[in-house]
N, C-alpha and C. Protein backbone atom coordinates (compact mmCIF):
# COMPACT_ATOMS: atom_id res chain seq x y z
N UNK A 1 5.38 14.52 10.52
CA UNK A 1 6.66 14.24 9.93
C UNK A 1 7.70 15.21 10.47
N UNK A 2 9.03 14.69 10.59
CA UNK A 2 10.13 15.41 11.24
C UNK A 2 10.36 16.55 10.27
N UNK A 3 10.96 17.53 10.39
CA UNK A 3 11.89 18.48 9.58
C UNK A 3 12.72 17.79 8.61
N UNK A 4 13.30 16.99 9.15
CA UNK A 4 14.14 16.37 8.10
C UNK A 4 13.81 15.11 7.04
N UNK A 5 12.89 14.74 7.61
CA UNK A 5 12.18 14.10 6.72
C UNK A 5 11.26 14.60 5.33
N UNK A 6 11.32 15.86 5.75
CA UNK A 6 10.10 16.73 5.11
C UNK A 6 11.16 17.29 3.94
N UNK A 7 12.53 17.50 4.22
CA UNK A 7 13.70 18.05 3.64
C UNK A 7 14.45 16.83 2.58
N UNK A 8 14.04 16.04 3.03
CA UNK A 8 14.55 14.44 2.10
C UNK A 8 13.94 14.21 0.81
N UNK A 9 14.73 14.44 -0.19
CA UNK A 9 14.32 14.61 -1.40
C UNK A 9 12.96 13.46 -1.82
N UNK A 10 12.54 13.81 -2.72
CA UNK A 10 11.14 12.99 -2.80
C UNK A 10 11.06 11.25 -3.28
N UNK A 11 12.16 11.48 -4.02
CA UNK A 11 12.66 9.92 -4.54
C UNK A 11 13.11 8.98 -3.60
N UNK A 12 13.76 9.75 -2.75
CA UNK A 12 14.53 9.02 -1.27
C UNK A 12 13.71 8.55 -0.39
N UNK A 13 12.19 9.38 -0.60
CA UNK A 13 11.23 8.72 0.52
C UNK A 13 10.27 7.70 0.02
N UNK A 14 10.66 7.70 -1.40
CA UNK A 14 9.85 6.59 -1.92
C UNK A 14 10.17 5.54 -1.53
N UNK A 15 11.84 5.40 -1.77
CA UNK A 15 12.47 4.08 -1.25
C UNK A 15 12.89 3.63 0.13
N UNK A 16 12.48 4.84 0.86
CA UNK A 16 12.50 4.53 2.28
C UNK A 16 10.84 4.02 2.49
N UNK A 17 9.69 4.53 1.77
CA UNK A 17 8.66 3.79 2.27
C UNK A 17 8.36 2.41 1.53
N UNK A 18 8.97 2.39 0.55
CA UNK A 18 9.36 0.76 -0.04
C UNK A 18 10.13 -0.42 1.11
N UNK A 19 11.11 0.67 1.82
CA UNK A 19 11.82 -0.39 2.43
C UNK A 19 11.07 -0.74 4.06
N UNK A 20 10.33 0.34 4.15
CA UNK A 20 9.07 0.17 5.69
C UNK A 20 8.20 -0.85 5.11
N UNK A 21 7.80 -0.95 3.64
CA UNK A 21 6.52 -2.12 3.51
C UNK A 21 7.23 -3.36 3.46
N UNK A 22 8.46 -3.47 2.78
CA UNK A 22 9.17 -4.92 2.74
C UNK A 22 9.15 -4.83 4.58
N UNK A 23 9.74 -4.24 5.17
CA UNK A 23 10.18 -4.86 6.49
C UNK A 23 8.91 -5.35 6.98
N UNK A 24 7.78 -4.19 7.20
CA UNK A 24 6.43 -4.76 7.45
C UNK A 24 5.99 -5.94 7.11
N UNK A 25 5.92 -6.75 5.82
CA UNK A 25 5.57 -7.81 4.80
C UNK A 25 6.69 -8.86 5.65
N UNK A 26 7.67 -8.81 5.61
CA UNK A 26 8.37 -9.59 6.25
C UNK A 26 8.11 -10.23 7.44
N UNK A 27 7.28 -9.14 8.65
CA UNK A 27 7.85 -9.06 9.99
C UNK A 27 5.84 -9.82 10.03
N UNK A 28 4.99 -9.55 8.93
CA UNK A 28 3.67 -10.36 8.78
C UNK A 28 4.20 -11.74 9.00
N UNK A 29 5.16 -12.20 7.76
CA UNK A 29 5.32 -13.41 7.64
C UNK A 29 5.71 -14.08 8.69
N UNK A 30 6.87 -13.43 9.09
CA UNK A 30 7.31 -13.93 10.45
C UNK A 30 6.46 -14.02 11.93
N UNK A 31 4.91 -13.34 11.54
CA UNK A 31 3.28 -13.24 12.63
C UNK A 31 4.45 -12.44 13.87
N UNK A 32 5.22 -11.54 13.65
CA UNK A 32 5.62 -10.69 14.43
C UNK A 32 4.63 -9.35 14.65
N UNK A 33 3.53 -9.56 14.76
CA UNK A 33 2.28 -8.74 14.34
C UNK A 33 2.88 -7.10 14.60
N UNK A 34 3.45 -6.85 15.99
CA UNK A 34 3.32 -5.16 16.63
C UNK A 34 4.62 -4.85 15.43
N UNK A 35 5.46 -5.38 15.28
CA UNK A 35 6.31 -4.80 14.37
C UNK A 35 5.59 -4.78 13.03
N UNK A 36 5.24 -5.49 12.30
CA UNK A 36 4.81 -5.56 11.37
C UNK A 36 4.06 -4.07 11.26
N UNK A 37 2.77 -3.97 11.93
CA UNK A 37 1.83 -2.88 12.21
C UNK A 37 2.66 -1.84 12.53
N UNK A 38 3.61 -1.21 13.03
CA UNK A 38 3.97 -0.41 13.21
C UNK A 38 5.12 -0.09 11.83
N UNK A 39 6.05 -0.55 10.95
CA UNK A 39 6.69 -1.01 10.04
C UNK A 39 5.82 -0.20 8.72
N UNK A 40 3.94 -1.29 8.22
CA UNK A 40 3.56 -0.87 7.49
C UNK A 40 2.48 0.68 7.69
N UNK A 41 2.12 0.45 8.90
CA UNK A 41 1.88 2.24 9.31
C UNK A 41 2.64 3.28 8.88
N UNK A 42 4.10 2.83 9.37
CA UNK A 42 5.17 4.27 8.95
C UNK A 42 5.66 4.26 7.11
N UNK A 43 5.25 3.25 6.39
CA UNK A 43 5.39 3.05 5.13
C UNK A 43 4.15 4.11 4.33
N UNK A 44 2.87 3.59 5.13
CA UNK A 44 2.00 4.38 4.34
C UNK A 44 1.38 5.74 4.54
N UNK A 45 1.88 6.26 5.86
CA UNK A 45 2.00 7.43 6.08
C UNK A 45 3.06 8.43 5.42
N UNK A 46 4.04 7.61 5.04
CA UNK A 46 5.61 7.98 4.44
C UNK A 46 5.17 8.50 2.61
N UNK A 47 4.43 7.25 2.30
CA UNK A 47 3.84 7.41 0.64
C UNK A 47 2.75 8.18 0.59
N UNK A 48 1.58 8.80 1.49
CA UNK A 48 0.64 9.37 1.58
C UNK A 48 1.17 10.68 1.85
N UNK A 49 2.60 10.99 2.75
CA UNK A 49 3.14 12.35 2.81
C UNK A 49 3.79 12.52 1.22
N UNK A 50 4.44 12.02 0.48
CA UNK A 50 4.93 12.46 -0.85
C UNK A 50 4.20 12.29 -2.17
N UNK A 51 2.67 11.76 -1.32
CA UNK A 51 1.80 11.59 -2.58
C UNK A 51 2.23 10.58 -3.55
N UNK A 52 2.35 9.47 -3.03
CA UNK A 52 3.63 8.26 -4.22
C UNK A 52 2.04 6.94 -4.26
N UNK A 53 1.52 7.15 -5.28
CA UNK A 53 0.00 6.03 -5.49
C UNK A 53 0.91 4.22 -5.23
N UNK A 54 1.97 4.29 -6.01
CA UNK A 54 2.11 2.75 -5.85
C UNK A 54 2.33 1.93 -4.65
N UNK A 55 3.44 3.16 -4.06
CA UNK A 55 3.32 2.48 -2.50
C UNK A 55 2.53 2.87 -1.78
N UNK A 56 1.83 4.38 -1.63
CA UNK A 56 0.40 3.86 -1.07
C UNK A 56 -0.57 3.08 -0.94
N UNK A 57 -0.91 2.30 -2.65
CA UNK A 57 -1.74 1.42 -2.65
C UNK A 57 -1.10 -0.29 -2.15
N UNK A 58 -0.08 -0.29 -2.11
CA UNK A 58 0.75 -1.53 -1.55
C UNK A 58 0.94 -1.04 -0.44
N UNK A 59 1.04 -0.56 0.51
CA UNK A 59 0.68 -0.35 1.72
C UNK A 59 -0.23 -0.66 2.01
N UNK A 60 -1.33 -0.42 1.47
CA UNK A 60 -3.02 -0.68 1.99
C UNK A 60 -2.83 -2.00 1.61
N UNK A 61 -2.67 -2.25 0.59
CA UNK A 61 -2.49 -3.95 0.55
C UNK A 61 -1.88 -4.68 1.40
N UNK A 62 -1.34 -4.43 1.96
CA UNK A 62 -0.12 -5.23 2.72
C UNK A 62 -0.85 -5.05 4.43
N UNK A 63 -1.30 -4.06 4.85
CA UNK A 63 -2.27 -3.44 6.08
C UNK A 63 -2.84 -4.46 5.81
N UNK A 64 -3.93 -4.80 4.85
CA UNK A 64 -5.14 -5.56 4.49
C UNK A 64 -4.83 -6.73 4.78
N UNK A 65 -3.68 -7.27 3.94
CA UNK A 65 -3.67 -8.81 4.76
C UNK A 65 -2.83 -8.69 6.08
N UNK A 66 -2.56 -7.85 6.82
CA UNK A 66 -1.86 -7.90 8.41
C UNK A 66 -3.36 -8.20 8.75
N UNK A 67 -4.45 -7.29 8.75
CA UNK A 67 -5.47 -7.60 9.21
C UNK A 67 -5.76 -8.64 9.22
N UNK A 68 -6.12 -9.15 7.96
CA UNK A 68 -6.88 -10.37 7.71
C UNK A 68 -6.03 -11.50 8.48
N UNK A 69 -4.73 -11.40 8.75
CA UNK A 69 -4.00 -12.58 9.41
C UNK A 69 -4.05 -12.45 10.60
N UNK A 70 -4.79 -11.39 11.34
CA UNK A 70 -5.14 -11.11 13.04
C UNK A 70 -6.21 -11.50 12.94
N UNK A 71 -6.95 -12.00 11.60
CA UNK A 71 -9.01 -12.28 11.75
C UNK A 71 -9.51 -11.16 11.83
N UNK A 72 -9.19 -10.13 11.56
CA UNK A 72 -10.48 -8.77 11.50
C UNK A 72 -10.51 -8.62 10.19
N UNK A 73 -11.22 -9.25 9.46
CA UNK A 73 -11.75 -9.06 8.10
C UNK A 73 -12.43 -7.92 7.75
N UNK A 74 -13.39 -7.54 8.56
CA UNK A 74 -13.80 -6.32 8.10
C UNK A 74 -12.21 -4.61 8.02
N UNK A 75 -11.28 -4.41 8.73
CA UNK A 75 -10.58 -3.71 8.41
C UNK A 75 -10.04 -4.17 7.14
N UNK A 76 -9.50 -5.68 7.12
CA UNK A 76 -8.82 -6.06 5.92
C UNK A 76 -9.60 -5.51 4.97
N UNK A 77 -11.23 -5.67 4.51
CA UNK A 77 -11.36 -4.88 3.36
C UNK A 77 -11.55 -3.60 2.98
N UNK A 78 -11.50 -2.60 4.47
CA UNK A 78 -10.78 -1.68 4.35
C UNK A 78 -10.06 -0.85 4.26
N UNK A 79 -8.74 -2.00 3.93
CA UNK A 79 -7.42 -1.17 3.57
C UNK A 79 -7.51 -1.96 2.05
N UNK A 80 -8.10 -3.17 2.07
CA UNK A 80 -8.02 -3.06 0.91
C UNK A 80 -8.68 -2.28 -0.18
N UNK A 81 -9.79 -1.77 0.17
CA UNK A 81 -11.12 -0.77 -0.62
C UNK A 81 -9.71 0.52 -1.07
N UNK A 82 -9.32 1.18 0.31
CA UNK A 82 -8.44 2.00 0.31
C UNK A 82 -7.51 2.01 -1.25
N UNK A 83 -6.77 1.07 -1.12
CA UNK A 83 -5.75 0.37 -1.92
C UNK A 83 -6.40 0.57 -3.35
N UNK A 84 -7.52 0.04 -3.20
CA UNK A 84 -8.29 0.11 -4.96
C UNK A 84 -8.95 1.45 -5.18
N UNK A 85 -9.19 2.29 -4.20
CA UNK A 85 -9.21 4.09 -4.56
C UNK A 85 -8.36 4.48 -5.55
N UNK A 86 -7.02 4.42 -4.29
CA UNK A 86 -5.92 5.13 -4.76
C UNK A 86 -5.61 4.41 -6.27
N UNK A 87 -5.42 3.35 -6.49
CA UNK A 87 -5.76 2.42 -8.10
C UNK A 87 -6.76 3.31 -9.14
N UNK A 88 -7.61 3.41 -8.73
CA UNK A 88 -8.90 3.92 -9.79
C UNK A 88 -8.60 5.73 -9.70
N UNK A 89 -7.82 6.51 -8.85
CA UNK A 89 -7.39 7.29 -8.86
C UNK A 89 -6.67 7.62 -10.17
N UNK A 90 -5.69 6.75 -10.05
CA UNK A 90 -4.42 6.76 -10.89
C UNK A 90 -5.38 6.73 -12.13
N UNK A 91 -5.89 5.39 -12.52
CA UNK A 91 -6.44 4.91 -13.47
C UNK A 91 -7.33 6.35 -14.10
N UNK A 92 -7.52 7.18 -13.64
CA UNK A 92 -8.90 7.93 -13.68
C UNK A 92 -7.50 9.54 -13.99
N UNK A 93 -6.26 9.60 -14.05
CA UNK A 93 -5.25 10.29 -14.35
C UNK A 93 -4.49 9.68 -15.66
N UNK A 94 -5.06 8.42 -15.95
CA UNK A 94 -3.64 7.82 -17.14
C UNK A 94 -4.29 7.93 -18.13
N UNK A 95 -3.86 8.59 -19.51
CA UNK A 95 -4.36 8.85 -20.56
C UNK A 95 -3.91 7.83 -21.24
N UNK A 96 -2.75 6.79 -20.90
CA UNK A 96 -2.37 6.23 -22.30
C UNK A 96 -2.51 5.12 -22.38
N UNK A 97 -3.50 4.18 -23.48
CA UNK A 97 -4.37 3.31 -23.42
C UNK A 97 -2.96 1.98 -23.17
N UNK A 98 -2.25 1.74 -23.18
CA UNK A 98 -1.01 0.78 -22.88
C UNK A 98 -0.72 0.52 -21.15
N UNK A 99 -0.59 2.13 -20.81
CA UNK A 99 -0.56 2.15 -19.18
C UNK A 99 -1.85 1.66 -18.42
N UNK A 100 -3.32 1.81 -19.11
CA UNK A 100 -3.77 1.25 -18.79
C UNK A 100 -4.29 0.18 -18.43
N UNK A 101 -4.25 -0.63 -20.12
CA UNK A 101 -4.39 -1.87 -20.31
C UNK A 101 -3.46 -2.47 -19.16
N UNK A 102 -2.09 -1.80 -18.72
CA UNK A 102 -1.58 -2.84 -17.82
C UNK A 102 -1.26 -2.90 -16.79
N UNK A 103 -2.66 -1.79 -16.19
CA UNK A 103 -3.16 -2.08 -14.74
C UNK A 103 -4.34 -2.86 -14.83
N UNK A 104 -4.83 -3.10 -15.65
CA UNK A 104 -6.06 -4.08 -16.02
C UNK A 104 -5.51 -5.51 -15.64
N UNK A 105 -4.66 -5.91 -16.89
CA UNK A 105 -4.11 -7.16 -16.37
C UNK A 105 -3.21 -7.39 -15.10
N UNK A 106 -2.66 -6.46 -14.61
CA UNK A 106 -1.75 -7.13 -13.00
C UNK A 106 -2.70 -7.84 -12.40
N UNK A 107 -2.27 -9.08 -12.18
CA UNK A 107 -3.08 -10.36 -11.31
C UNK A 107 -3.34 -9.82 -10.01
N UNK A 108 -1.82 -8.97 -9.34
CA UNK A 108 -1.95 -8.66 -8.14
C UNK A 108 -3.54 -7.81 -7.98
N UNK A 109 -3.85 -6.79 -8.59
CA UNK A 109 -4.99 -6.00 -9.01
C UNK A 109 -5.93 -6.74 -8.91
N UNK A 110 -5.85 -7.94 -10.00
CA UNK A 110 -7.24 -8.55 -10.37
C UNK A 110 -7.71 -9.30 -8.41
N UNK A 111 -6.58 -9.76 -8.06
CA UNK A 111 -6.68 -10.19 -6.37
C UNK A 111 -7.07 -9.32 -5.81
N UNK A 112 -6.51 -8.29 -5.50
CA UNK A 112 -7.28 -7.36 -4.48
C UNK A 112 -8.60 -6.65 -4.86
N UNK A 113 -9.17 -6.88 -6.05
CA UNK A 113 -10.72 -6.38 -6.31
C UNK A 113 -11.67 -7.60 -5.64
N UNK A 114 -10.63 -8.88 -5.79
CA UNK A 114 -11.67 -10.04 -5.14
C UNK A 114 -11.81 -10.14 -3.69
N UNK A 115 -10.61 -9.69 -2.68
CA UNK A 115 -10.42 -9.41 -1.58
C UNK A 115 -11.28 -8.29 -0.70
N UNK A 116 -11.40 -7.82 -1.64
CA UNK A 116 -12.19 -6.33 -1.45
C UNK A 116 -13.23 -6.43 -1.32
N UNK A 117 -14.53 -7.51 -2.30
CA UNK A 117 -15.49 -7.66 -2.23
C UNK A 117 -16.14 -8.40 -0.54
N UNK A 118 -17.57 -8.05 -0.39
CA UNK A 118 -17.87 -8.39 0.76
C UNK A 118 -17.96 -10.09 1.15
């Protein structure tokens, strides 16, 4: 990471690595693959430098299906495995039975545990 990146307040890099996974997610849809891959790379390196779980784990999600839409399934379920760490991480930090319950129900969640499987 640059100097100045490292100097960019912590909130600011959240939403700069929010705005690397939308472009990434986008540039999937559009099967612009090298942008895409390069897009959600600098997203989840960005959330893994400020320690930020949500867009880390949506990063790995979003990696996971770039993969899976190039046909290498086996990486896809390991960004998605990744993705459900950093999840059970969190989960394994939240004391309050509400926050939990409603990582239980996100559908998105309940999808990527099925994605994940072999």
């Amino acid at each position: 990471m640059l100097p100045r990146e490292i100097a960019t307040p912590t909130a600011s890099r959240t939403f700069e690595s929010w705005g690397w996974r939308i472009k990434g997610e986008s540039a999937t849809a559009r099967r612009a693959w090298t942008e895409a891959d390069g897009a959600l790379q600098r997203a989840l390196a960005m959330a893994k430098a400020i320690a930020e779980p949500r867009q880390t784990w949506l990063s790995e999600l979003a990696l996971g299906r770039l993969r899976a839409a190039l046909g290498r399934k086996r990486e896809a379920r390991e960004h998605y495995r990744a993705a459900l760490d950093v999840i059970g991480a969190l989960r394994a930090r939240t004391q309050d039975p509400g926050l939990l319950a409603g990582l239980d129900r996100m559908s998105l969640i309940r999808a990527l545990k099925e994605l994940a499987r072999d």
